[in-house]
PDB file of N, CA and C in Angstrom:
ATOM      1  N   UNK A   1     -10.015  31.873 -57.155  1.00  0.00           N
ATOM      2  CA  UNK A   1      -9.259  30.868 -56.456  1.00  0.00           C
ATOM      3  C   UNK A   1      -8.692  31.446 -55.166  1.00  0.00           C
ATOM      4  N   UNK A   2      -8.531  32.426 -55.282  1.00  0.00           N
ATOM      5  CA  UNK A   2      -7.599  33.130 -54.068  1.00  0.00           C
ATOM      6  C   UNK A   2      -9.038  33.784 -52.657  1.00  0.00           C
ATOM      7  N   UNK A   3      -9.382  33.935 -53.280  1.00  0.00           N
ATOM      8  CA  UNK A   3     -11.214  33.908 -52.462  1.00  0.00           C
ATOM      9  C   UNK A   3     -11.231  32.159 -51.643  1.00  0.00           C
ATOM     10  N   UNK A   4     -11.137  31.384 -52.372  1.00  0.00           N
ATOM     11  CA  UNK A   4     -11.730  30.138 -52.081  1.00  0.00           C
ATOM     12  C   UNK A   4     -10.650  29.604 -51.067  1.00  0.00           C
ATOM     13  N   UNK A   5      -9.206  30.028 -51.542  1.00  0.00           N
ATOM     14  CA  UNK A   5      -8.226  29.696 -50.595  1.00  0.00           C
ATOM     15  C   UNK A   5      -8.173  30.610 -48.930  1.00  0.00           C
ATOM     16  N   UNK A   6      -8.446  31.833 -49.132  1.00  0.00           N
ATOM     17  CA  UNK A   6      -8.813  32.597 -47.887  1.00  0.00           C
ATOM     18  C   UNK A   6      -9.980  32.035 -47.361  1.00  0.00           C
ATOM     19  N   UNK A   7     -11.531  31.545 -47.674  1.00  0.00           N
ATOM     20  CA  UNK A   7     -11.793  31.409 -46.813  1.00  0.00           C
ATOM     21  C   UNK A   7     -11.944  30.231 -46.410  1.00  0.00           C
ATOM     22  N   UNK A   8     -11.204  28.710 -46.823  1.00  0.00           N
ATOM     23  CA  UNK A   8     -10.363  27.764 -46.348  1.00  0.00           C
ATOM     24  C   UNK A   8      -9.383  27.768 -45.230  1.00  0.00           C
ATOM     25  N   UNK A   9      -8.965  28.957 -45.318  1.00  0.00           N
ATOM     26  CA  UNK A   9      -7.911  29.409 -44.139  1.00  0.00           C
ATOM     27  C   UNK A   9      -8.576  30.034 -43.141  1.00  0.00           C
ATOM     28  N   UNK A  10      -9.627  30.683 -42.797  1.00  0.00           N
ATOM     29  CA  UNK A  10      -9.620  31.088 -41.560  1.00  0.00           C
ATOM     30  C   UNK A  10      -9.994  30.167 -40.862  1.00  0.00           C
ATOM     31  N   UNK A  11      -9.870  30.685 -39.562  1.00  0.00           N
ATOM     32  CA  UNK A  11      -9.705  29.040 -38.741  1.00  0.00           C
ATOM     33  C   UNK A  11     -11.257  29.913 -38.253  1.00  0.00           C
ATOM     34  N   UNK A  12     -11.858  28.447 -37.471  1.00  0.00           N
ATOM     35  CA  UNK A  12     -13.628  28.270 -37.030  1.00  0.00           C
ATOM     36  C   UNK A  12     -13.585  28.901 -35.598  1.00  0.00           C
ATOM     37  N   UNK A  13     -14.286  29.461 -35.381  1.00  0.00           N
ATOM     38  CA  UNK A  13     -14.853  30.539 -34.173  1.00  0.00           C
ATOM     39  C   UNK A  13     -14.365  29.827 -33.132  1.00  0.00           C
ATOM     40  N   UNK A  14     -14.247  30.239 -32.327  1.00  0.00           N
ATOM     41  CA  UNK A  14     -14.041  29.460 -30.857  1.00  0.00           C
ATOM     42  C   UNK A  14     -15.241  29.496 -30.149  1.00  0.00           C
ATOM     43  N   UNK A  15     -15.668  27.982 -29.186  1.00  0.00           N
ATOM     44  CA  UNK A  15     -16.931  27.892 -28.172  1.00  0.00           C
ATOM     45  C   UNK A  15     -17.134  29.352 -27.126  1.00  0.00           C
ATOM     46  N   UNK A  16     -16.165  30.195 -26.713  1.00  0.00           N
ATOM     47  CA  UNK A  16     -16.143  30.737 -25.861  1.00  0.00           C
ATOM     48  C   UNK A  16     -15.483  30.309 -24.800  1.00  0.00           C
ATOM     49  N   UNK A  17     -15.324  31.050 -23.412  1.00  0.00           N
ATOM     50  CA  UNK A  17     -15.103  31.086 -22.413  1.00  0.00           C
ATOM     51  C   UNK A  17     -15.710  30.047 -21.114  1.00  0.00           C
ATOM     52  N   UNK A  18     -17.001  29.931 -21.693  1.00  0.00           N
ATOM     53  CA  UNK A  18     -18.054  29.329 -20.512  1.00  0.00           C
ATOM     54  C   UNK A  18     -18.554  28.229 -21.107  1.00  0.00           C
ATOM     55  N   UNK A  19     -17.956  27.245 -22.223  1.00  0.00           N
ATOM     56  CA  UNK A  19     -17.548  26.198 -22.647  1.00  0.00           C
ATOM     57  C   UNK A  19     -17.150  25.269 -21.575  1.00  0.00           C
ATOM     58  N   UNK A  20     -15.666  25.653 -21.567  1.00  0.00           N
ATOM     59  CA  UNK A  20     -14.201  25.341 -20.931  1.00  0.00           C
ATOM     60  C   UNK A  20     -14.750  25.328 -19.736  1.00  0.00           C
ATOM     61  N   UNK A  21     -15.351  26.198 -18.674  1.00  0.00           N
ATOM     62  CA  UNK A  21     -15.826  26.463 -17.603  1.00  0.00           C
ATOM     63  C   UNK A  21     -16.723  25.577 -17.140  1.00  0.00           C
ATOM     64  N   UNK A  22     -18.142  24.988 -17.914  1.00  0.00           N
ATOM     65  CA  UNK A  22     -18.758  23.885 -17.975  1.00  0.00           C
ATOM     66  C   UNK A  22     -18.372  22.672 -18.155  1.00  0.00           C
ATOM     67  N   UNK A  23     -17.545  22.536 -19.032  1.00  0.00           N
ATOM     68  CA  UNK A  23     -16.743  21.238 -19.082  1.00  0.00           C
ATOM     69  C   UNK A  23     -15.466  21.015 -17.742  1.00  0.00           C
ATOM     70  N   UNK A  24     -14.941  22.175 -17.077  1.00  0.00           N
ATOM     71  CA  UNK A  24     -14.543  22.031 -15.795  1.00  0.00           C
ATOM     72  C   UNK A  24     -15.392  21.545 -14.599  1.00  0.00           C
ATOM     73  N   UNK A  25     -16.252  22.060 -14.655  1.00  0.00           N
ATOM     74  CA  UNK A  25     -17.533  21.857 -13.729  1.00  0.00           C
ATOM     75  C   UNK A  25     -17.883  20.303 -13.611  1.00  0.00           C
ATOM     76  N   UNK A  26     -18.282  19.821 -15.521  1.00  0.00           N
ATOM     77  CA  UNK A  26     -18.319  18.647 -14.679  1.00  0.00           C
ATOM     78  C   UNK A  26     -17.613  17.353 -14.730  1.00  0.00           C
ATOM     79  N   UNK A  27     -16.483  17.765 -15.167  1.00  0.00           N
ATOM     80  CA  UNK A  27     -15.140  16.927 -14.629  1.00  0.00           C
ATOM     81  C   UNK A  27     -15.263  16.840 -12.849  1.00  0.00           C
ATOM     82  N   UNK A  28     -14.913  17.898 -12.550  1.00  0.00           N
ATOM     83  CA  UNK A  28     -15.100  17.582 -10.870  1.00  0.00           C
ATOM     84  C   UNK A  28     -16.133  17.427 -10.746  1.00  0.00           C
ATOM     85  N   UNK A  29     -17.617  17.224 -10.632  1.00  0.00           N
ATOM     86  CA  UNK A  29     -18.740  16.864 -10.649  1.00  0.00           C
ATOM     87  C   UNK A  29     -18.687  14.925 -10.592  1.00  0.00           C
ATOM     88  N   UNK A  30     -17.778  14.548 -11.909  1.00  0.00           N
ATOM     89  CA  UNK A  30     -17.630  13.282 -12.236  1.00  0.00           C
ATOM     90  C   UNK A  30     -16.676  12.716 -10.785  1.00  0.00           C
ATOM     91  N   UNK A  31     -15.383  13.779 -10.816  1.00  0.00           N
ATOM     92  CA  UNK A  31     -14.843  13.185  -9.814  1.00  0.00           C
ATOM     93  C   UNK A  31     -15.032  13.180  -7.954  1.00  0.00           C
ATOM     94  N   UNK A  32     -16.051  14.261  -8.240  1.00  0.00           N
ATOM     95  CA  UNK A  32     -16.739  14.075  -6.952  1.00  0.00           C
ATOM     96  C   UNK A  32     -17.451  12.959  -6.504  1.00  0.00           C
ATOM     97  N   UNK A  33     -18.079  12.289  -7.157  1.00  0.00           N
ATOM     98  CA  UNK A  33     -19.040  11.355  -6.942  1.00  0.00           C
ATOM     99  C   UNK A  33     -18.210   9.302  -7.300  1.00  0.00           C
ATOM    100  N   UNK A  34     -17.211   9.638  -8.276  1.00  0.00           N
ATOM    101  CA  UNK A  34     -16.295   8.520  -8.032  1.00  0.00           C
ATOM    102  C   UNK A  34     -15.415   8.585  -7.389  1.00  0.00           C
ATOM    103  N   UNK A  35     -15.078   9.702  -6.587  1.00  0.00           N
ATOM    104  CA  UNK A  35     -13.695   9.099  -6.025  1.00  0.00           C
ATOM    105  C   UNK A  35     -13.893   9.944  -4.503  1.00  0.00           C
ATOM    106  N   UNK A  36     -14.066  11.346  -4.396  1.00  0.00           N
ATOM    107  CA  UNK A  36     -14.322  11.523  -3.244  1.00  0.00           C
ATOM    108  C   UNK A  36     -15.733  11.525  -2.201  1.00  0.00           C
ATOM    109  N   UNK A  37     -16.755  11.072  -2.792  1.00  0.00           N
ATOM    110  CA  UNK A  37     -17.949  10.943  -2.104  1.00  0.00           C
ATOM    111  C   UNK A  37     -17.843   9.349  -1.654  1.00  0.00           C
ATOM    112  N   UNK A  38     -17.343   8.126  -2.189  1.00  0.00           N
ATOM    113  CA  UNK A  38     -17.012   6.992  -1.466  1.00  0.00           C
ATOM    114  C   UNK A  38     -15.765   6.953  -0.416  1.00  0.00           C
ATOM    115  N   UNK A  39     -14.772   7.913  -0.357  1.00  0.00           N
ATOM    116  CA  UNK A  39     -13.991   8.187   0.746  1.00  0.00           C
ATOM    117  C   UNK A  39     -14.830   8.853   2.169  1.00  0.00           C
ATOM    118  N   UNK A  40     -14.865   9.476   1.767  1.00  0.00           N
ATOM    119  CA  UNK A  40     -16.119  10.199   3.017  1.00  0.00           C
ATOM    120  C   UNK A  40     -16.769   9.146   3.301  1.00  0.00           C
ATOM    121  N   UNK A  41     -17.789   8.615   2.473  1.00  0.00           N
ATOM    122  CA  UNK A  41     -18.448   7.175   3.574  1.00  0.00           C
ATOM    123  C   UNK A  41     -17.700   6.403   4.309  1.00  0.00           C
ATOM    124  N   UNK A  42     -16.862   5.961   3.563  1.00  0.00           N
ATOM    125  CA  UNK A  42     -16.089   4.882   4.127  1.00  0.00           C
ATOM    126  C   UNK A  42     -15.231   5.608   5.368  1.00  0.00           C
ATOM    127  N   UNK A  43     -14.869   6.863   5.560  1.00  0.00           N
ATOM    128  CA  UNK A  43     -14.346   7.284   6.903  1.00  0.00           C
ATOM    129  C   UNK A  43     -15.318   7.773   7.908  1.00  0.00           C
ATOM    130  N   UNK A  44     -16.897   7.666   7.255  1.00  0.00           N
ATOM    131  CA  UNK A  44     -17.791   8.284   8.168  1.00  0.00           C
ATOM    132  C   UNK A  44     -18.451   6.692   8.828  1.00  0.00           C
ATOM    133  N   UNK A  45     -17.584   5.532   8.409  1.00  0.00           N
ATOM    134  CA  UNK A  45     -18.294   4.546   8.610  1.00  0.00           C
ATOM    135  C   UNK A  45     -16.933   3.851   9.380  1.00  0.00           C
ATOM    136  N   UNK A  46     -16.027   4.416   9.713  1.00  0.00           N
ATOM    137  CA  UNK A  46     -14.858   3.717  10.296  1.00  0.00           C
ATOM    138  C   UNK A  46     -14.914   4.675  11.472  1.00  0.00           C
ATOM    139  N   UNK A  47     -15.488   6.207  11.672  1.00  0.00           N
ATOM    140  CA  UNK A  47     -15.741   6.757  12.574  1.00  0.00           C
ATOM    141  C   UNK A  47     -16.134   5.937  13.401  1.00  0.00           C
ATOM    142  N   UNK A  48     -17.794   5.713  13.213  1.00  0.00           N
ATOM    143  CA  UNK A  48     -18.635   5.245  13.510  1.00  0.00           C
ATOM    144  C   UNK A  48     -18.411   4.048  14.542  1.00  0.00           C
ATOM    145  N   UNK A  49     -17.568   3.116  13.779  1.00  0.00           N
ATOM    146  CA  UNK A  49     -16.925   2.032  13.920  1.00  0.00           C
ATOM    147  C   UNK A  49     -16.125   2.152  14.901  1.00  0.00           C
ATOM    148  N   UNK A  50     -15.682   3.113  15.131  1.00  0.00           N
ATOM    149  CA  UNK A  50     -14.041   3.626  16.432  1.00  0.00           C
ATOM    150  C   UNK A  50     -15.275   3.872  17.493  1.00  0.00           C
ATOM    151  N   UNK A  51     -16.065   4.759  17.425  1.00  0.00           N
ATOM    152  CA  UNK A  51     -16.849   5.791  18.559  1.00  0.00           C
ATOM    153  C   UNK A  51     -17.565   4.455  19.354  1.00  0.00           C
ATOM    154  N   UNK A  52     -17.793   3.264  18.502  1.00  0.00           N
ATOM    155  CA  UNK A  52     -18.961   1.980  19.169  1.00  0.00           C
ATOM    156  C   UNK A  52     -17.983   1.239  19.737  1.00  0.00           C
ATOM    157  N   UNK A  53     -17.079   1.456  19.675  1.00  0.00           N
ATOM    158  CA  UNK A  53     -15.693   0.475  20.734  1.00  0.00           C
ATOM    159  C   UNK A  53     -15.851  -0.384  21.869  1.00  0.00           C
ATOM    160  N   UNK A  54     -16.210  -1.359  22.575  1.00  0.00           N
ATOM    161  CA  UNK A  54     -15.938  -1.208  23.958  1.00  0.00           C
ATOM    162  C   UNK A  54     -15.428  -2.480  24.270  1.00  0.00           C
ATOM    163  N   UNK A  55     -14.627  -2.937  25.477  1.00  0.00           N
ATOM    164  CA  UNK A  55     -14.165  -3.368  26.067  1.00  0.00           C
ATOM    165  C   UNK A  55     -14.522  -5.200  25.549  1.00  0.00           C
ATOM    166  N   UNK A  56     -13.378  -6.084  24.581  1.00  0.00           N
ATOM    167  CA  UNK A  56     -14.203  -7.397  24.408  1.00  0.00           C
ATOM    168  C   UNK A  56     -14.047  -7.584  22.877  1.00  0.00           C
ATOM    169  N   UNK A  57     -14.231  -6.265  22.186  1.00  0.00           N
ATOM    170  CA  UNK A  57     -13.833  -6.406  20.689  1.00  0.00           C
ATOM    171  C   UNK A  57     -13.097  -7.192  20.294  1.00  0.00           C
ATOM    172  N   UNK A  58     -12.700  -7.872  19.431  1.00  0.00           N
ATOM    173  CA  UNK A  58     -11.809  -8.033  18.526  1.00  0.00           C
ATOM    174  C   UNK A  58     -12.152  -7.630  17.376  1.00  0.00           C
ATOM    175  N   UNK A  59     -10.327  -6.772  17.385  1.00  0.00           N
ATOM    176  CA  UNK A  59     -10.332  -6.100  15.895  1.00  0.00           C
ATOM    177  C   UNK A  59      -8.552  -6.235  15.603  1.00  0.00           C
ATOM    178  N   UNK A  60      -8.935  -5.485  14.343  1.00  0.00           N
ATOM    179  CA  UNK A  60      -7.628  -5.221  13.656  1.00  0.00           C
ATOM    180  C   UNK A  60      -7.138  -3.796  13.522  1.00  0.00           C
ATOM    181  N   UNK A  61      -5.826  -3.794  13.904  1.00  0.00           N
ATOM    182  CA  UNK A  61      -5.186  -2.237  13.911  1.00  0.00           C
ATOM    183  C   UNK A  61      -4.672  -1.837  12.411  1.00  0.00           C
ATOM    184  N   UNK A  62      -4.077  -0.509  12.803  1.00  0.00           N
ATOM    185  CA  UNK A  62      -3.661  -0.199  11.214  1.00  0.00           C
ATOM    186  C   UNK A  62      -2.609  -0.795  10.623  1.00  0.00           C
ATOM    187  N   UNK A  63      -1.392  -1.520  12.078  1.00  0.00           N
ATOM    188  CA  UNK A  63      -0.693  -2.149  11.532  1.00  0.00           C
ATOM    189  C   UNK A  63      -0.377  -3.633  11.007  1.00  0.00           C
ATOM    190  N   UNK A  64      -1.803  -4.074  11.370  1.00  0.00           N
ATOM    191  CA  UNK A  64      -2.308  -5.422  11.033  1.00  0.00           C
ATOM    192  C   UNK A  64      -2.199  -6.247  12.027  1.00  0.00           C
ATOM    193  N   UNK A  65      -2.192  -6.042  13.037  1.00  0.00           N
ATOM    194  CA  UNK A  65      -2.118  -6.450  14.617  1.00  0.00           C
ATOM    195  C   UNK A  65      -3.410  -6.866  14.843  1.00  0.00           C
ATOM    196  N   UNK A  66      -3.739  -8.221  15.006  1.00  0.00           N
ATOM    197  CA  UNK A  66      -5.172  -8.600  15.727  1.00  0.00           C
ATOM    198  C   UNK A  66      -5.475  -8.538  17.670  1.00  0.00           C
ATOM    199  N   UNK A  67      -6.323  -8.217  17.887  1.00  0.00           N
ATOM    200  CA  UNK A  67      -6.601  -8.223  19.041  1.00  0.00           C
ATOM    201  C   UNK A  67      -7.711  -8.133  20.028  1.00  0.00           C
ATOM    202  N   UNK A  68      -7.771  -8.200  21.027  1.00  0.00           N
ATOM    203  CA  UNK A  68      -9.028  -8.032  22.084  1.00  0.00           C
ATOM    204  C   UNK A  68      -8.862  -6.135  22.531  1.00  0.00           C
ATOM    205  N   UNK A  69     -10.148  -6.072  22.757  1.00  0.00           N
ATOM    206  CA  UNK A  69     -10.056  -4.489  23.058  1.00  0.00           C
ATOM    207  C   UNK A  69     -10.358  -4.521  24.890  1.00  0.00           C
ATOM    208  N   UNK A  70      -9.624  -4.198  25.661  1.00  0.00           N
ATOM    209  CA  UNK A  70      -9.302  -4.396  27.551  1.00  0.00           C
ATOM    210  C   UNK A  70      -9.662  -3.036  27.922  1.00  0.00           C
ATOM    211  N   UNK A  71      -9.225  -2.080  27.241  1.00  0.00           N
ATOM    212  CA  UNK A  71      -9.774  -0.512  28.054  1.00  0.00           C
ATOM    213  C   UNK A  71     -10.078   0.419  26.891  1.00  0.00           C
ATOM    214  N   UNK A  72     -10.998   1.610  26.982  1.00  0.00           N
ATOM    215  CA  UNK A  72     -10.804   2.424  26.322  1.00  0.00           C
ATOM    216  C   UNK A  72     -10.918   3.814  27.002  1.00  0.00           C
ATOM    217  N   UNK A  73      -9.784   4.431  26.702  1.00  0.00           N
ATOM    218  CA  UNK A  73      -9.597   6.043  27.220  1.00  0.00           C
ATOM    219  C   UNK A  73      -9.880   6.724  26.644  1.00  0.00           C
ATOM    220  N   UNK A  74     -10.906   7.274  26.795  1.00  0.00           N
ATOM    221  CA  UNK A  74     -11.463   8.508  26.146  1.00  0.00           C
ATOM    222  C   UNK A  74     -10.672   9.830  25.972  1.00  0.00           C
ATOM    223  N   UNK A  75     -10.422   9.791  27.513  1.00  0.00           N
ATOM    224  CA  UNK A  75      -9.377  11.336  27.545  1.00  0.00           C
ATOM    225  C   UNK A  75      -8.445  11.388  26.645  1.00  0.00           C
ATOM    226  N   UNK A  76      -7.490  10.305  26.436  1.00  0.00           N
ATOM    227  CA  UNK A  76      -6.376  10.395  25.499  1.00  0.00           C
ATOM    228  C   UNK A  76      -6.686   9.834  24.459  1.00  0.00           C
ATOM    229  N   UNK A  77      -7.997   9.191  24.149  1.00  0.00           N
ATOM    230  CA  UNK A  77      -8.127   8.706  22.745  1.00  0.00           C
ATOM    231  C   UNK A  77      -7.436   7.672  22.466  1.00  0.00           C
ATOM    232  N   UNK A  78      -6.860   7.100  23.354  1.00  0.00           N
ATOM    233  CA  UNK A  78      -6.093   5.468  23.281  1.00  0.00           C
ATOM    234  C   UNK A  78      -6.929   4.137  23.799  1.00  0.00           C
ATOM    235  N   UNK A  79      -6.273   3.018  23.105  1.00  0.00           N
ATOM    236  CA  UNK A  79      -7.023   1.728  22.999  1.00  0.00           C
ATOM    237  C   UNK A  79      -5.962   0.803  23.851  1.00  0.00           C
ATOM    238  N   UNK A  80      -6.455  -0.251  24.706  1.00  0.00           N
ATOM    239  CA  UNK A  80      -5.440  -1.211  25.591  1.00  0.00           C
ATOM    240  C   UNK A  80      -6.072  -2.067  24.270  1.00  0.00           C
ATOM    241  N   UNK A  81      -4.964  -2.914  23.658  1.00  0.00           N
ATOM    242  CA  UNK A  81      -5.844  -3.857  22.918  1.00  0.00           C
ATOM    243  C   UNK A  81      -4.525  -5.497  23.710  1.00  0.00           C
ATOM    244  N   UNK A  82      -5.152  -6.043  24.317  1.00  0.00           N
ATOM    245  CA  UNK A  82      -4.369  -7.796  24.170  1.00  0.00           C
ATOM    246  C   UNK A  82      -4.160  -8.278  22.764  1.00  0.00           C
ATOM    247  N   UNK A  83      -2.679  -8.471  22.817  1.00  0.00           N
ATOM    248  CA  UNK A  83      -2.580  -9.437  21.098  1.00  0.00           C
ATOM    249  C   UNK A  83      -2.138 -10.648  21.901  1.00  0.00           C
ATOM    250  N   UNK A  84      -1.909 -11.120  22.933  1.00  0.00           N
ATOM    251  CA  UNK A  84      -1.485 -12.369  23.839  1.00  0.00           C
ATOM    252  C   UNK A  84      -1.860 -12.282  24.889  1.00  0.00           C
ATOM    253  N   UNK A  85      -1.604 -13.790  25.252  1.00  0.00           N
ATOM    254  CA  UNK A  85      -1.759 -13.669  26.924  1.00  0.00           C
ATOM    255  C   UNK A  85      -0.691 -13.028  27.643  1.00  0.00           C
ATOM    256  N   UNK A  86      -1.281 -12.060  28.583  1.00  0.00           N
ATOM    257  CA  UNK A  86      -0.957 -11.038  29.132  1.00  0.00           C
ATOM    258  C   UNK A  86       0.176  -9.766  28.646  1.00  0.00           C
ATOM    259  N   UNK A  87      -0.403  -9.958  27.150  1.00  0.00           N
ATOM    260  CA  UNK A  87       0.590  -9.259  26.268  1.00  0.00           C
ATOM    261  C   UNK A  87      -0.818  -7.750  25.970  1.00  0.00           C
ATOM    262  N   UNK A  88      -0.330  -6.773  26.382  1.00  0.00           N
ATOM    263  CA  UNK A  88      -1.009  -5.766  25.979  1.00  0.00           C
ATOM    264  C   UNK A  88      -0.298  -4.241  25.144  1.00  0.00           C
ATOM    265  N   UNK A  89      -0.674  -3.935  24.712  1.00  0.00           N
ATOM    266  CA  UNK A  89      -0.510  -2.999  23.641  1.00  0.00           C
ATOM    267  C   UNK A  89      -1.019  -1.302  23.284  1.00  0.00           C
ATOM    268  N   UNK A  90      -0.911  -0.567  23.568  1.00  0.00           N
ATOM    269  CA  UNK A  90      -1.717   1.016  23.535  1.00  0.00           C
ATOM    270  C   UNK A  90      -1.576   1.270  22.044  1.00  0.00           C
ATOM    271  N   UNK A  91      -2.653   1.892  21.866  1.00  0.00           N
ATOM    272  CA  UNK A  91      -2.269   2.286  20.392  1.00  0.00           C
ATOM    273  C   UNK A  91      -3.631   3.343  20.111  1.00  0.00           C
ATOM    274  N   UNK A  92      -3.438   3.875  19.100  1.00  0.00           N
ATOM    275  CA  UNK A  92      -4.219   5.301  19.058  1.00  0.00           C
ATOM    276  C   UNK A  92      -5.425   4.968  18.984  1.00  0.00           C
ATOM    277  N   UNK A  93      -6.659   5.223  19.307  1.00  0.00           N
ATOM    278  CA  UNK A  93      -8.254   5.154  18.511  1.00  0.00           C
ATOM    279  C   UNK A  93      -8.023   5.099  17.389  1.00  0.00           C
ATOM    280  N   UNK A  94      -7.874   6.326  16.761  1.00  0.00           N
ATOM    281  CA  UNK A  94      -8.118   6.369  15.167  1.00  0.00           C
ATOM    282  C   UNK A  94      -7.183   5.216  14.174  1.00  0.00           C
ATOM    283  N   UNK A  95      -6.522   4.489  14.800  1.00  0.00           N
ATOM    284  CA  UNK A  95      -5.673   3.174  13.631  1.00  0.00           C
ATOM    285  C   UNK A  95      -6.336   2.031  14.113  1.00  0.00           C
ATOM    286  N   UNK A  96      -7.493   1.732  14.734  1.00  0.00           N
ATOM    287  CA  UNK A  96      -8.096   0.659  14.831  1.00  0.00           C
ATOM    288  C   UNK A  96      -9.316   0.484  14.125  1.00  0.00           C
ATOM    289  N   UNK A  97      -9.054  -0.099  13.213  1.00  0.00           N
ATOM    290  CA  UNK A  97      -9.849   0.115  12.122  1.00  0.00           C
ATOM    291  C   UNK A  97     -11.303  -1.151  11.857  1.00  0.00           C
ATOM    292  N   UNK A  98     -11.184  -2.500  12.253  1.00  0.00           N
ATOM    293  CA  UNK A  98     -12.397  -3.009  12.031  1.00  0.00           C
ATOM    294  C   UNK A  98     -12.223  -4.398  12.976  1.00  0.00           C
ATOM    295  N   UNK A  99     -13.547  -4.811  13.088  1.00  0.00           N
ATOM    296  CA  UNK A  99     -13.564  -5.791  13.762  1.00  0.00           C
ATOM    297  C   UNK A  99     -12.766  -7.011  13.018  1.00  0.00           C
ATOM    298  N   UNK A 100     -12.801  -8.536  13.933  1.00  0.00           N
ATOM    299  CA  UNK A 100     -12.013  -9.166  12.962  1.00  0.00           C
ATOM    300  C   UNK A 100     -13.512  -9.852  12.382  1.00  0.00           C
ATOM    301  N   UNK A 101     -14.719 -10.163  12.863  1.00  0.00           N
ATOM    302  CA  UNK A 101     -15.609 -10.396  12.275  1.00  0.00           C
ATOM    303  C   UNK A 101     -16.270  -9.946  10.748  1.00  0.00           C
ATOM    304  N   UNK A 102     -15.935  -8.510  11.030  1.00  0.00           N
ATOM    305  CA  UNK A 102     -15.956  -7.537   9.624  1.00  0.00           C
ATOM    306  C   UNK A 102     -14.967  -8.245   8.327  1.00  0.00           C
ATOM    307  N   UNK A 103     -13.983  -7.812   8.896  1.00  0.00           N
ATOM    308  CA  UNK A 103     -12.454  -8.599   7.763  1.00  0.00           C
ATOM    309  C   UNK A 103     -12.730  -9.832   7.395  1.00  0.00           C
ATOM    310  N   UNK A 104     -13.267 -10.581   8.290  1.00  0.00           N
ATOM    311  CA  UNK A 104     -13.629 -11.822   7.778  1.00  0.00           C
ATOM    312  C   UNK A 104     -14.454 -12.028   6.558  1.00  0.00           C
ATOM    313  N   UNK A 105     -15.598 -11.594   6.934  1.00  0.00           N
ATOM    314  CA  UNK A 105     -17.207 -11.343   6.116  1.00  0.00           C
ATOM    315  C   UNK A 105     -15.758 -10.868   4.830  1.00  0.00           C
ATOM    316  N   UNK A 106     -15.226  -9.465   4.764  1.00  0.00           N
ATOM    317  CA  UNK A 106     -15.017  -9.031   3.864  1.00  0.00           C
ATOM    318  C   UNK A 106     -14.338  -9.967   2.284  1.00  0.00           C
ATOM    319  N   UNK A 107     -13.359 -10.813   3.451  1.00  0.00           N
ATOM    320  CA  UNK A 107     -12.567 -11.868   2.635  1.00  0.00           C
ATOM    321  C   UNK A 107     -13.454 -12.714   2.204  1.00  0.00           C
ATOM    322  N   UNK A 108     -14.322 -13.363   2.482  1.00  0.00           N
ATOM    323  CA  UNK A 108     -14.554 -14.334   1.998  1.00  0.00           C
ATOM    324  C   UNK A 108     -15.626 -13.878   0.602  1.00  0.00           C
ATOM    325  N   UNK A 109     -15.967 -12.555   0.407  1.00  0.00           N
ATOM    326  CA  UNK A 109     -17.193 -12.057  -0.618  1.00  0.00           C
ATOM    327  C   UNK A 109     -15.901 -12.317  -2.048  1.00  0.00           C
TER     328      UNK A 109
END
């Protein structure tokens, strides 16, 4: 009995080291491909979207400001955008984020 109770008690081997290591691997593997490989598109596609800019646009800023696009400065990386008549506005390249044609399409899916 005392046989049968010892080897009841030892506890079961462990997987090892390179288990744990594989199962790390592809946790980020998983979360590479759901969560940070659709960020990257979507900023390699709002790039895209900033760099094709020109003068006539209408879009939407980051702060939800609609508007016409009047100049674009390259040197400083700033946008003249009209939100009125003869109401104009500077605001960075990079927070102008999509046309209003785009937003549209988007809402209505």
């Amino acid at each position: 009995m005392n046989t049968a109770m010892f080897l009841a008690a030892q506890p079961t081997q462990g997987g090892g080291g390179w288990q744990m290591i594989v199962m790390m691997v592809v946790i980020f593997a998983i979360m590479w491909f759901l969560m940070i490989r659709p960020q990257q598109k979507k900023q390699k596609e709002i790039r895209a979207f900033q760099n094709a800019l020109k003068a006539g646009d209408t879009v939407v800023t980051g702060g939800g400001i609609y508007g016409t696009v009047k100049k674009i400065d390259l040197a400083t990386n700033k946008v003249d955008i009209e939100i009125a008549h003869n109401v104009v506005i500077t605001v960075d390249k990079g927070y102008v984020f999509a046309s209003v044609q785009a937003s549209q399409q988007g809402q209505s899916k």
